[in-house]
N, C-alpha and C. Protein backbone atom coordinates (compact mmCIF):
# COMPACT_ATOMS: atom_id res chain seq x y z
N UNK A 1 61.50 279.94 14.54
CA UNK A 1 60.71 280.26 13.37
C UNK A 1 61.49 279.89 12.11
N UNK A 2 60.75 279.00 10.92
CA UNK A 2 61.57 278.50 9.86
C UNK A 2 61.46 279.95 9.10
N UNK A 3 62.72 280.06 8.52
CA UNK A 3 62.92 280.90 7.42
C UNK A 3 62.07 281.15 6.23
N UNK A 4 61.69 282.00 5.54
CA UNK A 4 60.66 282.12 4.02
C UNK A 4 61.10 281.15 3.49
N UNK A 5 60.51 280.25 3.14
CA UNK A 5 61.23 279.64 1.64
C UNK A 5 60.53 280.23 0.53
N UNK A 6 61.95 280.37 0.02
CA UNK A 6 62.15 280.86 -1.74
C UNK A 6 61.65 280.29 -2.84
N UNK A 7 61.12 280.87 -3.89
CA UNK A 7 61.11 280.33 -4.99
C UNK A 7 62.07 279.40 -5.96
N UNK A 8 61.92 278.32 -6.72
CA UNK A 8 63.23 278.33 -7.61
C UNK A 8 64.08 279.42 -7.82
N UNK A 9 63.33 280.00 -8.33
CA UNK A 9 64.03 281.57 -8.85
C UNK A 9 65.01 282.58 -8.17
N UNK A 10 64.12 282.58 -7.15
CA UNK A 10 64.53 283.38 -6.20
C UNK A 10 65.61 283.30 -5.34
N UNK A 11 65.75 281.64 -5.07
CA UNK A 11 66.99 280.91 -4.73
C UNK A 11 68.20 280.79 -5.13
N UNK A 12 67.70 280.42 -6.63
CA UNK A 12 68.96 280.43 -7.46
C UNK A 12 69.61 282.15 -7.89
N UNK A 13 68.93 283.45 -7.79
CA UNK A 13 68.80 284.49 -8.01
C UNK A 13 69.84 284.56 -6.76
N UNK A 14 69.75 284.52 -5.46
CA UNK A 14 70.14 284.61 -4.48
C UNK A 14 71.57 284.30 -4.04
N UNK A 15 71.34 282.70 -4.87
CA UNK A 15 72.67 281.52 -4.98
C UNK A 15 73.67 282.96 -5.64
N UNK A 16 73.30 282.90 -7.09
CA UNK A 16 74.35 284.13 -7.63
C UNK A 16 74.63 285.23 -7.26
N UNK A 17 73.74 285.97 -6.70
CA UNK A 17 74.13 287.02 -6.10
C UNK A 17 75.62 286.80 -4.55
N UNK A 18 75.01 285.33 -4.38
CA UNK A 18 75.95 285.70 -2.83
C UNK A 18 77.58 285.77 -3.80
N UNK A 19 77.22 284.79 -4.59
CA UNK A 19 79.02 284.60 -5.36
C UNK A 19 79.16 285.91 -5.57
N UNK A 20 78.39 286.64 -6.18
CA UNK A 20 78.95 288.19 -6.56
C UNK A 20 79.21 289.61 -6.10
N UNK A 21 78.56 288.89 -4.63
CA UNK A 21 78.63 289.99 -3.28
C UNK A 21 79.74 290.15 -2.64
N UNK A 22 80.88 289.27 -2.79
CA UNK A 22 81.90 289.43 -1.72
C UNK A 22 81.74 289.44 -0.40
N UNK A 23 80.67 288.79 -0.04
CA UNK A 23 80.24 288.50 1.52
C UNK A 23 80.20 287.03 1.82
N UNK A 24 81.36 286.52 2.43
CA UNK A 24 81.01 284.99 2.67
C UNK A 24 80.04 284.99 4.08
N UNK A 25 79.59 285.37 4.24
CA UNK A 25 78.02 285.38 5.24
C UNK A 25 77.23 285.18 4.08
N UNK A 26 76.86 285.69 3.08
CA UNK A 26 75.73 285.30 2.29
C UNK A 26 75.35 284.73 2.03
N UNK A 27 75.94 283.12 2.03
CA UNK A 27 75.49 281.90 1.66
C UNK A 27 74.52 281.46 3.01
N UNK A 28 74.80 281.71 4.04
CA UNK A 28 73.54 281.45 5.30
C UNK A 28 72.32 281.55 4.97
N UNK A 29 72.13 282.50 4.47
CA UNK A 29 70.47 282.91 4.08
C UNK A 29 70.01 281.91 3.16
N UNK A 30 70.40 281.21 2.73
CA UNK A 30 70.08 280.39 1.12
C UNK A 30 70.73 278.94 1.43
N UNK A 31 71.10 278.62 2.32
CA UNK A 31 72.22 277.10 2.23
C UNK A 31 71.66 277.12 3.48
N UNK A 32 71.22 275.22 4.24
CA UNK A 32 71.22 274.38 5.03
C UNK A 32 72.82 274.88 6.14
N UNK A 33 72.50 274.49 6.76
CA UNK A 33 73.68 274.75 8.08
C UNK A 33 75.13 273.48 7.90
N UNK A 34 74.29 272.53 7.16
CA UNK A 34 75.04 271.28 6.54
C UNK A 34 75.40 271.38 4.89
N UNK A 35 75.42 272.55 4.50
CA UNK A 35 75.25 272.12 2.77
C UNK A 35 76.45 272.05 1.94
N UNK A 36 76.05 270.90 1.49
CA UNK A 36 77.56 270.23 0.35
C UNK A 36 77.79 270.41 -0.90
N UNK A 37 79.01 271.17 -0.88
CA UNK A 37 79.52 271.86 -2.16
C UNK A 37 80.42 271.52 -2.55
N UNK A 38 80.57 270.68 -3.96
CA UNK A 38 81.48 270.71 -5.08
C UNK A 38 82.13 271.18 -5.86
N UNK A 39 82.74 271.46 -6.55
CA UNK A 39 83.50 271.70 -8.08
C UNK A 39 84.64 271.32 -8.56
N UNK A 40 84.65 271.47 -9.69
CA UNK A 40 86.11 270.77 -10.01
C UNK A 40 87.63 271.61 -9.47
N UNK A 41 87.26 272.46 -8.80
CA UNK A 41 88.45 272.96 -8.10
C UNK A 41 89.07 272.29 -6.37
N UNK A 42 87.79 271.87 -6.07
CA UNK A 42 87.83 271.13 -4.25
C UNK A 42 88.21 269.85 -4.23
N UNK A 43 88.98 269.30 -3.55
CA UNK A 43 89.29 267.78 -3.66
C UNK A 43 88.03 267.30 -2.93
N UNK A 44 87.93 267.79 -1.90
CA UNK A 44 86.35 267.01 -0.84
C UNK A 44 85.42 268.26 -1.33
N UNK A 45 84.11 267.15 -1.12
CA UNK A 45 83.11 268.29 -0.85
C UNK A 45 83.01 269.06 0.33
N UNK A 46 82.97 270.54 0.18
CA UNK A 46 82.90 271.45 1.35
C UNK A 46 81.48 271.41 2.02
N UNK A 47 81.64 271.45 3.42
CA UNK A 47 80.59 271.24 4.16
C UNK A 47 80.27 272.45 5.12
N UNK A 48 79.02 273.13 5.29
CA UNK A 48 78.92 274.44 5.46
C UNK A 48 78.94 275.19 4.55
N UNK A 49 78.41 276.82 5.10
CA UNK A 49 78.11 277.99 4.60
C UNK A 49 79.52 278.25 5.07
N UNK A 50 80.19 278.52 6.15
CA UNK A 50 81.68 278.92 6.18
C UNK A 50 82.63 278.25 5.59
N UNK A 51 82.23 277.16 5.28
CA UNK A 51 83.44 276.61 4.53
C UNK A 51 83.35 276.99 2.58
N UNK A 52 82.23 277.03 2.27
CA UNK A 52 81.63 277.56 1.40
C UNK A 52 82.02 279.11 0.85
N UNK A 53 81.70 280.17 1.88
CA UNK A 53 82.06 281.36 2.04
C UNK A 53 83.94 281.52 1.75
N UNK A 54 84.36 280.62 2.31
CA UNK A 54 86.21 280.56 2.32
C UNK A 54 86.42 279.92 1.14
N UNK A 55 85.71 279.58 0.51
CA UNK A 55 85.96 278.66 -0.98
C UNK A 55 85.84 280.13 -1.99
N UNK A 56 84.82 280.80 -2.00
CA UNK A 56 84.28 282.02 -2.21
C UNK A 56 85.07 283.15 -2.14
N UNK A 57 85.77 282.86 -1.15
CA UNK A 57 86.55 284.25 -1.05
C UNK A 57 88.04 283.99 -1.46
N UNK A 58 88.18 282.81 -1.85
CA UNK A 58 89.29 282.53 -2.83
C UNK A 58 89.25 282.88 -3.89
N UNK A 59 88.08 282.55 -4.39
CA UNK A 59 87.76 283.33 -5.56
C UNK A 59 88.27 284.45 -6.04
N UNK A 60 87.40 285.30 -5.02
CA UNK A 60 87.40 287.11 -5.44
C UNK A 60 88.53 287.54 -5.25
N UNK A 61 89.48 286.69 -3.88
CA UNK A 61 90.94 287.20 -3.90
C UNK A 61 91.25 287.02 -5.64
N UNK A 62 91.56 286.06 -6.13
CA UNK A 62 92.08 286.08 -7.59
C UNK A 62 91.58 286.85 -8.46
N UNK A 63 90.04 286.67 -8.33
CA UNK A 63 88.91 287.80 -9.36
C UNK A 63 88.11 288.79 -8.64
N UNK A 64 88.64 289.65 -7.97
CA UNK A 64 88.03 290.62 -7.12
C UNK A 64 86.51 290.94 -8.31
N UNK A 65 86.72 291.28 -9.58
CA UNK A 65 85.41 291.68 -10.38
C UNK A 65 84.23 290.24 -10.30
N UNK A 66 84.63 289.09 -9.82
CA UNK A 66 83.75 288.15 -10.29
C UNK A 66 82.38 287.99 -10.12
N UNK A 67 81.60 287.72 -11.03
CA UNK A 67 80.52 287.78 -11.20
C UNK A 67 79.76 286.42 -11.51
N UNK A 68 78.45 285.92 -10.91
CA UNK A 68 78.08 284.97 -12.06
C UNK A 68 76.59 285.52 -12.42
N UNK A 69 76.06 285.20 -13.64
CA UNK A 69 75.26 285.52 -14.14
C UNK A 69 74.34 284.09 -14.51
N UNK A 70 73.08 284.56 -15.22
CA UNK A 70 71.98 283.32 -15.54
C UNK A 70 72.21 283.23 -17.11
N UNK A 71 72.30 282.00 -17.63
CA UNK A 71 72.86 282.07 -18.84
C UNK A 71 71.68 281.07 -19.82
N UNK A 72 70.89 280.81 -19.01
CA UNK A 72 69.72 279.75 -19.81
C UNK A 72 68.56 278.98 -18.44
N UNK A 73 67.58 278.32 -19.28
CA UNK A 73 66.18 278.23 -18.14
C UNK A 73 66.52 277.19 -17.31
N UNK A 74 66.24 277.69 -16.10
CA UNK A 74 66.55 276.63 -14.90
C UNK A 74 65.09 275.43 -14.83
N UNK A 75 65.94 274.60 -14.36
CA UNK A 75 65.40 273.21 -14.69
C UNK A 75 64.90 272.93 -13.31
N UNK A 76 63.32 272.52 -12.69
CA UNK A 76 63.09 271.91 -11.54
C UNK A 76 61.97 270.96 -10.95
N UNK A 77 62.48 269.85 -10.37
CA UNK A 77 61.54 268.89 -10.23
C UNK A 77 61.51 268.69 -8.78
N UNK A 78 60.76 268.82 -8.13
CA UNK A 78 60.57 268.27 -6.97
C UNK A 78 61.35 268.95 -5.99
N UNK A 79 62.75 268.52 -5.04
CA UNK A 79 63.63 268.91 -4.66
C UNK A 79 65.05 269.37 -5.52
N UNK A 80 64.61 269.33 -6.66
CA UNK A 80 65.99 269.20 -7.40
C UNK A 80 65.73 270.28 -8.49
N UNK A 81 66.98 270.82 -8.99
CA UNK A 81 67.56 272.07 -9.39
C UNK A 81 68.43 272.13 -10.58
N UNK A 82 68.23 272.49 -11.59
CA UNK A 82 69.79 272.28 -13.06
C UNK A 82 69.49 273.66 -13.39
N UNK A 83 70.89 274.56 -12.86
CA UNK A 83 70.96 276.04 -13.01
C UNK A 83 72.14 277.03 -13.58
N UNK A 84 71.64 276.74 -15.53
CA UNK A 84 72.54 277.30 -16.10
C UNK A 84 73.36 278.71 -15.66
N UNK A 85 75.24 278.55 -15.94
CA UNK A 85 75.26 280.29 -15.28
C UNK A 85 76.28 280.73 -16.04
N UNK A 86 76.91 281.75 -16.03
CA UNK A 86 77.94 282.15 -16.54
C UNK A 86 78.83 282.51 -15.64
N UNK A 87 80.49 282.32 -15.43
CA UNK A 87 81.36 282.94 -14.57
C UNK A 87 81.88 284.31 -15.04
N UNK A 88 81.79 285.54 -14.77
CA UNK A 88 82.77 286.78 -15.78
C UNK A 88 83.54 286.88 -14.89
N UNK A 89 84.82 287.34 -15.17
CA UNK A 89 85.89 287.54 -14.00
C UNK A 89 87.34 288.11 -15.06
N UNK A 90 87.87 288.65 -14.29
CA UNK A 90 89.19 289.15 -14.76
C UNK A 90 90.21 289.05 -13.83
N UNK A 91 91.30 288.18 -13.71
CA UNK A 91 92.40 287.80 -12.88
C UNK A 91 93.19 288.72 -12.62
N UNK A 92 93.03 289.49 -11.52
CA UNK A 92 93.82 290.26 -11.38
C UNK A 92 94.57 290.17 -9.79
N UNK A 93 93.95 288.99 -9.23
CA UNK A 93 94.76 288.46 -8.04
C UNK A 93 95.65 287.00 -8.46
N UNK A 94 96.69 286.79 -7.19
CA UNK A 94 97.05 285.56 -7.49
C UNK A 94 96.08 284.66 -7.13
N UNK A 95 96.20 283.43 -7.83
CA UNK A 95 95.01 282.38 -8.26
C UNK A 95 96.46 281.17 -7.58
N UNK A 96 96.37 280.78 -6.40
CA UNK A 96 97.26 279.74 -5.33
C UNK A 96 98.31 280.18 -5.86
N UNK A 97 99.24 279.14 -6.33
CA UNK A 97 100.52 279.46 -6.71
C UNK A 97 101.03 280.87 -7.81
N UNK A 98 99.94 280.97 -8.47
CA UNK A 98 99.73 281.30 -9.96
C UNK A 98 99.84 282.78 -9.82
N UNK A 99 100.84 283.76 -10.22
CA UNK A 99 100.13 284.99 -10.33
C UNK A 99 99.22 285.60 -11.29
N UNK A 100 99.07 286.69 -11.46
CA UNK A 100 97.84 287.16 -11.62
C UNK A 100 98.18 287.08 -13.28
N UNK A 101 97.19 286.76 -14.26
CA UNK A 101 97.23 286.74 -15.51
C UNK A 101 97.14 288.31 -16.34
N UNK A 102 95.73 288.44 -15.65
CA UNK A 102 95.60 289.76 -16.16
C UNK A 102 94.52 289.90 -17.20
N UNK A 103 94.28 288.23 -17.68
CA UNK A 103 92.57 287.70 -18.80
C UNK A 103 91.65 287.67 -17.75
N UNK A 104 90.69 288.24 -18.52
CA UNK A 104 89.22 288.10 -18.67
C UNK A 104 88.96 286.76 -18.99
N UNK A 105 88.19 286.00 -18.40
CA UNK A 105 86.98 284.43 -18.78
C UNK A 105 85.89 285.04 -18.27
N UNK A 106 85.10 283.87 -19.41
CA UNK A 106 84.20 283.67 -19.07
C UNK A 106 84.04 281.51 -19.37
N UNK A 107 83.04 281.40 -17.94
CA UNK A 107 83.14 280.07 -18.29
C UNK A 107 81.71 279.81 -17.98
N UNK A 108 81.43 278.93 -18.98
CA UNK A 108 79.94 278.42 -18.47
C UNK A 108 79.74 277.72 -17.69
N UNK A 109 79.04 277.13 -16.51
CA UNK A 109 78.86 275.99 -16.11
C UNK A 109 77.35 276.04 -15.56
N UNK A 110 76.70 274.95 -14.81
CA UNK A 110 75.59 274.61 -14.53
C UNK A 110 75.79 273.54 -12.88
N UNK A 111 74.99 274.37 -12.35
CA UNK A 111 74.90 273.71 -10.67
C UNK A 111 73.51 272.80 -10.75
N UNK A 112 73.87 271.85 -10.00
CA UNK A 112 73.01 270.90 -9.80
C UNK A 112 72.68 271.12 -8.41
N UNK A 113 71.56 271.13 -8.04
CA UNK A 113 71.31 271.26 -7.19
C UNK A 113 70.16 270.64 -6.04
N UNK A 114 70.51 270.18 -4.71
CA UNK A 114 69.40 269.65 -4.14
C UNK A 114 68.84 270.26 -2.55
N UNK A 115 67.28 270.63 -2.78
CA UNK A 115 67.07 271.42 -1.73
C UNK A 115 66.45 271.14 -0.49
N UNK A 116 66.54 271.39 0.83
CA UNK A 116 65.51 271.19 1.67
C UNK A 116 64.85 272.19 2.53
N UNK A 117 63.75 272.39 2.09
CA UNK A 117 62.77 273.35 2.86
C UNK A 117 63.03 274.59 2.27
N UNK A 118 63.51 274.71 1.08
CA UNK A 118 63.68 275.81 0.43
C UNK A 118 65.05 276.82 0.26
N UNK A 119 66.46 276.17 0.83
CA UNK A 119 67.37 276.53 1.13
C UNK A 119 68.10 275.06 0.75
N UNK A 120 69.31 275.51 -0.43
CA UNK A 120 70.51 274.88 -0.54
C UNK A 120 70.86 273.64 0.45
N UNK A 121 70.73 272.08 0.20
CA UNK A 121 71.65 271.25 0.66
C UNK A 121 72.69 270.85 0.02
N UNK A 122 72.55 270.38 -1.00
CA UNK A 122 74.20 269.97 -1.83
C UNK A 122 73.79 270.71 -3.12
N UNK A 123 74.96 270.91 -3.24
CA UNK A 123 75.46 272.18 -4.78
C UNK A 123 76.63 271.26 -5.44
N UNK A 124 76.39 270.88 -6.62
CA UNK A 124 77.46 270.53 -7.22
C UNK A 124 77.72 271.73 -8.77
N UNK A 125 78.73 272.03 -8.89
CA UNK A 125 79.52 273.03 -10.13
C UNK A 125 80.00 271.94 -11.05
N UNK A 126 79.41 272.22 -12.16
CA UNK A 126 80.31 271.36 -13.64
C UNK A 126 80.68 273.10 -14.66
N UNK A 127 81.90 272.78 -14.93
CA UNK A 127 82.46 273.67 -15.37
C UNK A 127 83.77 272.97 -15.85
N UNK A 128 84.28 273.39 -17.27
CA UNK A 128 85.74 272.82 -18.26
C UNK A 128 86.79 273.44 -17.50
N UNK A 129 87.57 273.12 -16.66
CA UNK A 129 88.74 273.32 -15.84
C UNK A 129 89.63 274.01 -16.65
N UNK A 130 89.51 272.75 -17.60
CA UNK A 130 90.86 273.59 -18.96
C UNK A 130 90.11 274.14 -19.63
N UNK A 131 88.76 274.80 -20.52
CA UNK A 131 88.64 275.76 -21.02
C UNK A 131 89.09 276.89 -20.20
N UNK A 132 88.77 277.11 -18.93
CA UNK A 132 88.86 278.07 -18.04
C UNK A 132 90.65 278.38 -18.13
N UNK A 133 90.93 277.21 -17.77
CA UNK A 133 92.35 277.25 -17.51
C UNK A 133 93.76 278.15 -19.21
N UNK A 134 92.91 277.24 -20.38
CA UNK A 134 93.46 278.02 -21.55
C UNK A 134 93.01 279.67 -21.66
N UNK A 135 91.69 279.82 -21.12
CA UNK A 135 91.18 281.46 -21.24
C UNK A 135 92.69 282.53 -20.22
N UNK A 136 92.92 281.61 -19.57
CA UNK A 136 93.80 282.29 -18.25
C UNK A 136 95.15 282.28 -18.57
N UNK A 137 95.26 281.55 -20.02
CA UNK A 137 96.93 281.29 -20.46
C UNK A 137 97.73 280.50 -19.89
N UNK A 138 97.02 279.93 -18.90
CA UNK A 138 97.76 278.78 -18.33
C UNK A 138 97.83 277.10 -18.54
N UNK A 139 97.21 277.09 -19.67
CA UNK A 139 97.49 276.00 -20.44
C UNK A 139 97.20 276.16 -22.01
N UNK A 140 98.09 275.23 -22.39
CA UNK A 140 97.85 275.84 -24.24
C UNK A 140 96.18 275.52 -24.70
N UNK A 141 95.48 276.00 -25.92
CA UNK A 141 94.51 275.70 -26.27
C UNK A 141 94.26 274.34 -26.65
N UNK A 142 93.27 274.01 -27.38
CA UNK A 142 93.17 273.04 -27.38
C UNK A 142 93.20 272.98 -29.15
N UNK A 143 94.03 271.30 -29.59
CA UNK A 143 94.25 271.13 -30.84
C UNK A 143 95.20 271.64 -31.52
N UNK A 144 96.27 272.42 -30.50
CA UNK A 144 97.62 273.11 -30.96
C UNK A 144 98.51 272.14 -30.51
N UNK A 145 99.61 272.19 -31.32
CA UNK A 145 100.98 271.71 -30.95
C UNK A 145 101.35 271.53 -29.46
N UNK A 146 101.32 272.72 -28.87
CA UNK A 146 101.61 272.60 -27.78
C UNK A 146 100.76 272.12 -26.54
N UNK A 147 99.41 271.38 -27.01
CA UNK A 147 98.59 271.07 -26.23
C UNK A 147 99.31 268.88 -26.46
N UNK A 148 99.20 269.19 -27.78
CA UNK A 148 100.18 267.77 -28.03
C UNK A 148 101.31 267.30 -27.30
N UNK A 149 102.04 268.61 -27.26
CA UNK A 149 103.03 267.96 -26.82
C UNK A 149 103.22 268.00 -25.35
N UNK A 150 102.05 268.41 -24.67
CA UNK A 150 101.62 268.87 -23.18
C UNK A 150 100.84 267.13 -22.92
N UNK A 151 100.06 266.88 -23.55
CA UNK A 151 100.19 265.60 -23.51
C UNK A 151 101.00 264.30 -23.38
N UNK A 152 101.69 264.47 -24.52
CA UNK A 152 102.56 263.83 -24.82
C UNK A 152 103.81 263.81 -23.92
N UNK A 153 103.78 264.82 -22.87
CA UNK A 153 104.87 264.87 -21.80
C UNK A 153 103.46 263.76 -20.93
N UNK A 154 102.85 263.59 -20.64
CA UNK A 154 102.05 263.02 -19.81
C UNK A 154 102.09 261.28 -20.09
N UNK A 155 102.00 261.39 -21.27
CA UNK A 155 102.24 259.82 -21.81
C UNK A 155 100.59 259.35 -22.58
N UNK A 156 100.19 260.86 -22.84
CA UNK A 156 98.72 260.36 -24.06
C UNK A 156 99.52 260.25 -25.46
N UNK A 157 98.96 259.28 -26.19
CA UNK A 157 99.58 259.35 -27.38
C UNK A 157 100.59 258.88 -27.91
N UNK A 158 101.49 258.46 -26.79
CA UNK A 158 102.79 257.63 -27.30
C UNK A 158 102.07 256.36 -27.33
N UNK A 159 102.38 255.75 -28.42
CA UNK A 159 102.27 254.10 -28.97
C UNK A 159 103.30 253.71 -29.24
N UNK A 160 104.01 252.28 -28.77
CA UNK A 160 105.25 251.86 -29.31
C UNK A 160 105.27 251.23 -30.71
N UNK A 161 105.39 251.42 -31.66
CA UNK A 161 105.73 251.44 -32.98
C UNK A 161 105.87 252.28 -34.07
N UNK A 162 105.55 253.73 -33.37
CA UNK A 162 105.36 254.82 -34.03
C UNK A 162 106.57 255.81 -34.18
């Protein structure tokens, strides 16, 4: 027996809730058995609801509070999905190497999304790495000295005649 399919709404309602449940089972109900997930944190796209769920629970290890929220009108045509959100979270786990900061972010981003039969196939996350990353103190802001010269260790900005 195929599953209900969901509304836009209801899907994407669903999508956020699983991030904010702390249940990596939750993505089953709402995601393809195959579904491919992005962001600028994954080198490959993750494939599966368990692999998905373990991406997820990296998360909450770092931001046990994390939350995402709806932050503007979701966009939908056909099979396809543009679903403004908000991240809230407060670092109070280690984040991989990184210990725990101890800031509050918030970051905006927007999932793209493509569906079949009413359940999640590929999810892609756009979200500012380094806004996120300066909210967390782990990189300088942006347009300060020390973002210059964070560069400038990289080799943006050096010109030979200067």
């Amino acid at each position: 027996m195929e599953p209900r399919r969901l509304s836009v709404d209801q899907l994407i309602d669903a999508w956020e809730e699983a991030w904010s449940a702390r249940d990596p089972a939750a993505f089953v109900a709402i995601c393809t058995a195959n579904v491919s997930y992005e962001d600028p944190l994954v080198i490959a796209p993750l494939t599966g609801p368990a692999a998905l769920g373990g991406h997820a629970q990296r998360l909450w290890t770092a931001f046990p509070d994390a939350r995402l929220e709806r932050s503007g009108a979701r966009l939908s045509a056909e099979r396809f999905i543009a679903a403004p959100a908000r991240l809230l979270a407060t670092n109070t786990g280690p984040l991989e190497a990184l210990p725990a900061t101890q800031k509050f972010l918030a970051v905006p981003m927007v999932f793209y999304c493509q569906t079949e039969r009413g359940r999640l196939l590929r999810v892609r996350a756009f979200f500012d790495l380094y806004d996120a990353a300066t909210q967390l103190g782990v990189l300088p802001s942006r347009g300060t000295l020390s973002e210059r010269a964070l560069l400038m260790l990289r080799g943006f900005g050096l010109r030979a005649g200067r």
